[in-house]
C-alpha atoms as a PDB file:
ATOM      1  CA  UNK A   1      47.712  43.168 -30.601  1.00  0.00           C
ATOM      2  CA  UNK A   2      50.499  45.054 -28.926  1.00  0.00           C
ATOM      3  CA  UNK A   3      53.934  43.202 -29.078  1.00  0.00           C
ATOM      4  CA  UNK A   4      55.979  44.287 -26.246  1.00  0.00           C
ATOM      5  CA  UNK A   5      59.985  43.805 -25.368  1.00  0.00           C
ATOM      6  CA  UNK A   6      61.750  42.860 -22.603  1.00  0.00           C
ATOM      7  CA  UNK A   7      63.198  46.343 -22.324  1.00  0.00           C
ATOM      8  CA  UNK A   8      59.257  48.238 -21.942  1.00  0.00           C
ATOM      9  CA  UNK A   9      58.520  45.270 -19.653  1.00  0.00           C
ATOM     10  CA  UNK A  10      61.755  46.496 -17.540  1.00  0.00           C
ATOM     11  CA  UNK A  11      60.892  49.839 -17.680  1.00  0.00           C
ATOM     12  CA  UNK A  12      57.530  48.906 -16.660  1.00  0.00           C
ATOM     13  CA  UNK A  13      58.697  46.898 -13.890  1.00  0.00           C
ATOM     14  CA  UNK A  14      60.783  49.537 -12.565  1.00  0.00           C
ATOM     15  CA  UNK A  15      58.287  51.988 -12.947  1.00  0.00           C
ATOM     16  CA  UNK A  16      55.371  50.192 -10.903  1.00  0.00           C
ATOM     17  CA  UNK A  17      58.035  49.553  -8.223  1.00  0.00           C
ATOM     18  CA  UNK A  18      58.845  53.007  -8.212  1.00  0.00           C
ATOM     19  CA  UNK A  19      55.752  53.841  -7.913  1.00  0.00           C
ATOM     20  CA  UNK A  20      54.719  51.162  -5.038  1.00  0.00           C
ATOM     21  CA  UNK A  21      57.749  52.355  -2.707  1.00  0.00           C
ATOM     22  CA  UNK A  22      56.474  55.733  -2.920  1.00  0.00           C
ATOM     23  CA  UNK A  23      52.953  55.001  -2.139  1.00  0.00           C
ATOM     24  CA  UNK A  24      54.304  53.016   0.906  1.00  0.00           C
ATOM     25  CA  UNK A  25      56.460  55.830   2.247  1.00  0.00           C
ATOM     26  CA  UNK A  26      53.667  58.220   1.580  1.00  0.00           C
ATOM     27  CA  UNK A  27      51.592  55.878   3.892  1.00  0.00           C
ATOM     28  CA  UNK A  28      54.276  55.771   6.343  1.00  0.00           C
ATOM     29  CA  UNK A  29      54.552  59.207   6.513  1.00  0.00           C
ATOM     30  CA  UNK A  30      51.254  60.147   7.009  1.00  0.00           C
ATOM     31  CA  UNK A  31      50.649  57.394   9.843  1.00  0.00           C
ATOM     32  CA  UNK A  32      54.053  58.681  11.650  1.00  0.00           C
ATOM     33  CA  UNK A  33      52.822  62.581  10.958  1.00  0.00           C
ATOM     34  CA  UNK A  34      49.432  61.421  12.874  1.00  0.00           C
ATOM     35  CA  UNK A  35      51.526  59.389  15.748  1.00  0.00           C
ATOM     36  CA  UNK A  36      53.894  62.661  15.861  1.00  0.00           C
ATOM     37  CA  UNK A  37      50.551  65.018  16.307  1.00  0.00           C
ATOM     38  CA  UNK A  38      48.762  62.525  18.719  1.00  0.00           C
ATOM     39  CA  UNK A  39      52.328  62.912  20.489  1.00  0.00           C
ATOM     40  CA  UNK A  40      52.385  66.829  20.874  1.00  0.00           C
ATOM     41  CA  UNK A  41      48.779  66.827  22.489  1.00  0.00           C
ATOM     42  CA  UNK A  42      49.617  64.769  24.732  1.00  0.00           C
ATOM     43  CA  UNK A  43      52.636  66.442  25.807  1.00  0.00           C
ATOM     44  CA  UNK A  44      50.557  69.602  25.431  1.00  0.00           C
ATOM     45  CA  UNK A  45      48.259  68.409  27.839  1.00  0.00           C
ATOM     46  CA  UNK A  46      50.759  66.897  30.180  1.00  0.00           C
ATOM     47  CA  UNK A  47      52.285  70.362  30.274  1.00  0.00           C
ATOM     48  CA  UNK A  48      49.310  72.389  30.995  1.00  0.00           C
ATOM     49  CA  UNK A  49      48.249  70.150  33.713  1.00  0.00           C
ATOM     50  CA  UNK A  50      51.988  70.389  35.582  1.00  0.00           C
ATOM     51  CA  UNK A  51      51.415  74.394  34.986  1.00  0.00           C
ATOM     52  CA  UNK A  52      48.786  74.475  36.624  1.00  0.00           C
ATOM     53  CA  UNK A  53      49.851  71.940  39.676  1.00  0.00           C
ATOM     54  CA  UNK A  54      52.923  74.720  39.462  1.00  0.00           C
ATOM     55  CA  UNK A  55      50.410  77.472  39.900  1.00  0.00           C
ATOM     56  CA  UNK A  56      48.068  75.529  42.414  1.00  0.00           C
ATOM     57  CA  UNK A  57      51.431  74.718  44.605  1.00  0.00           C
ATOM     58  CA  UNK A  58      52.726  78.563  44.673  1.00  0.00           C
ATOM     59  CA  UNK A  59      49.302  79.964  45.820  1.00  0.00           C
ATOM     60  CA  UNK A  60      49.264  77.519  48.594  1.00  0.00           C
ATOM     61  CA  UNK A  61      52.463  78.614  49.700  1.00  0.00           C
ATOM     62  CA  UNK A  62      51.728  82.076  49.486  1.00  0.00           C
ATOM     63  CA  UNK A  63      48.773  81.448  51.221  1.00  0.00           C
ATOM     64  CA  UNK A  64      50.859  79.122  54.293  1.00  0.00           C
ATOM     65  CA  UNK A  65      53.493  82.439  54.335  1.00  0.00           C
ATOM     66  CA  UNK A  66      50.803  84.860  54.346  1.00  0.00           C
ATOM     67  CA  UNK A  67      49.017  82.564  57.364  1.00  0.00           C
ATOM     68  CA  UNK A  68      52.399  82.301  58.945  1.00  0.00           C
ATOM     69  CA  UNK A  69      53.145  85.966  59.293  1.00  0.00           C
ATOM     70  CA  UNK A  70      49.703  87.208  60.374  1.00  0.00           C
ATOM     71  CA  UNK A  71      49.801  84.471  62.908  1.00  0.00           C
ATOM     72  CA  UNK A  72      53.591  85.949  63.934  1.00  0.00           C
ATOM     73  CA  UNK A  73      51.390  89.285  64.206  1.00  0.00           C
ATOM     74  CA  UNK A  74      48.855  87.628  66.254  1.00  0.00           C
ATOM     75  CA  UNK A  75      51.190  86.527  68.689  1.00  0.00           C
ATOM     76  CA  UNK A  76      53.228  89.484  68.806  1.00  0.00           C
ATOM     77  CA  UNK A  77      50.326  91.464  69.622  1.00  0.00           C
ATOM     78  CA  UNK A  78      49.431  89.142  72.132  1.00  0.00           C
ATOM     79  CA  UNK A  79      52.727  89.801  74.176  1.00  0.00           C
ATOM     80  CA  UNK A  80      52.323  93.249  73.577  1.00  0.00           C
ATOM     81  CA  UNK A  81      49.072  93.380  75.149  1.00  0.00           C
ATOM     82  CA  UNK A  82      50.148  91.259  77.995  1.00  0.00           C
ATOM     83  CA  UNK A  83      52.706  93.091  78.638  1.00  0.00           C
ATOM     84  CA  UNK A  84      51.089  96.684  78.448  1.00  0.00           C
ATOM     85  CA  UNK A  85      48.647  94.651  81.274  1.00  0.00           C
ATOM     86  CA  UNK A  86      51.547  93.866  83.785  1.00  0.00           C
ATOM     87  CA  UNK A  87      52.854  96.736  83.558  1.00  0.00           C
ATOM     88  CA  UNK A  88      49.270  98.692  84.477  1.00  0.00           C
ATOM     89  CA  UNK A  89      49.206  96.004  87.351  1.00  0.00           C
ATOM     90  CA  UNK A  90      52.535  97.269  88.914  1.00  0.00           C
ATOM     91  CA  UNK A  91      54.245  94.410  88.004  1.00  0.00           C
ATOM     92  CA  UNK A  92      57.960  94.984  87.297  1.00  0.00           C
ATOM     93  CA  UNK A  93      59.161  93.226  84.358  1.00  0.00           C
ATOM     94  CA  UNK A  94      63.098  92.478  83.452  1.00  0.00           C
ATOM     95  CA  UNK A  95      64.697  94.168  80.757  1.00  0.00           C
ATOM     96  CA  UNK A  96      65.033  91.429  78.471  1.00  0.00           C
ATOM     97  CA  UNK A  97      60.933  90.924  78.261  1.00  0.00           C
ATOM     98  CA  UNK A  98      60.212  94.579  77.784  1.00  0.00           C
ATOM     99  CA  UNK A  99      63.317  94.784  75.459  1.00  0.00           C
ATOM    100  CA  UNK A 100      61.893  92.514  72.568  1.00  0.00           C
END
């Protein structure tokens, strides 16, 4: 039979608790590594989403500026026109309106 002292049941003791505390921050760290990735692709997917609303947002307003300035070409062709048909009428136009 093995006779043991109270100094190699201390070290014992000390030993298993060493042991113990690591295992549990070992556990820890592996749940908060896991938390941590779940985290980041999240975030990951939170940001490609808002990069593409950011894309989405400046194609419509390219889109609204390029509709805005062919419809400012619409119109000035329109007056242009009009005008280039009073003027084959005879009608006499003021300076201001031929002007512009």
């Amino acid at each position: 039979m093995f006779r043991f002292t109270i100094r190699d049941v201390l070290w014992l003791t000390a030993l298993a608790a060493t042991a113990l505390a690591w295992l549990i921050q070992h556990r820890h760290d592996v749940a908060s590594r896991q938390q941590l990735m779940n985290e980041n692709e999240r975030l990951a997917t939170e940001i490609r989403q808002l990069q593409f609303d950011v894309r989405l947002a400046n194609e419509k307003a390219i889109l609204s500026e390029a509709f805005k300035v062919e419809q400012a070409q619409r119109t000035e062709a329109q007056r242009q026109e009009a005008i280039a048909h009073l003027k084959a009428s005879g009608v006499k136009l003021p300076k201001g309106i031929v002007g512009k």
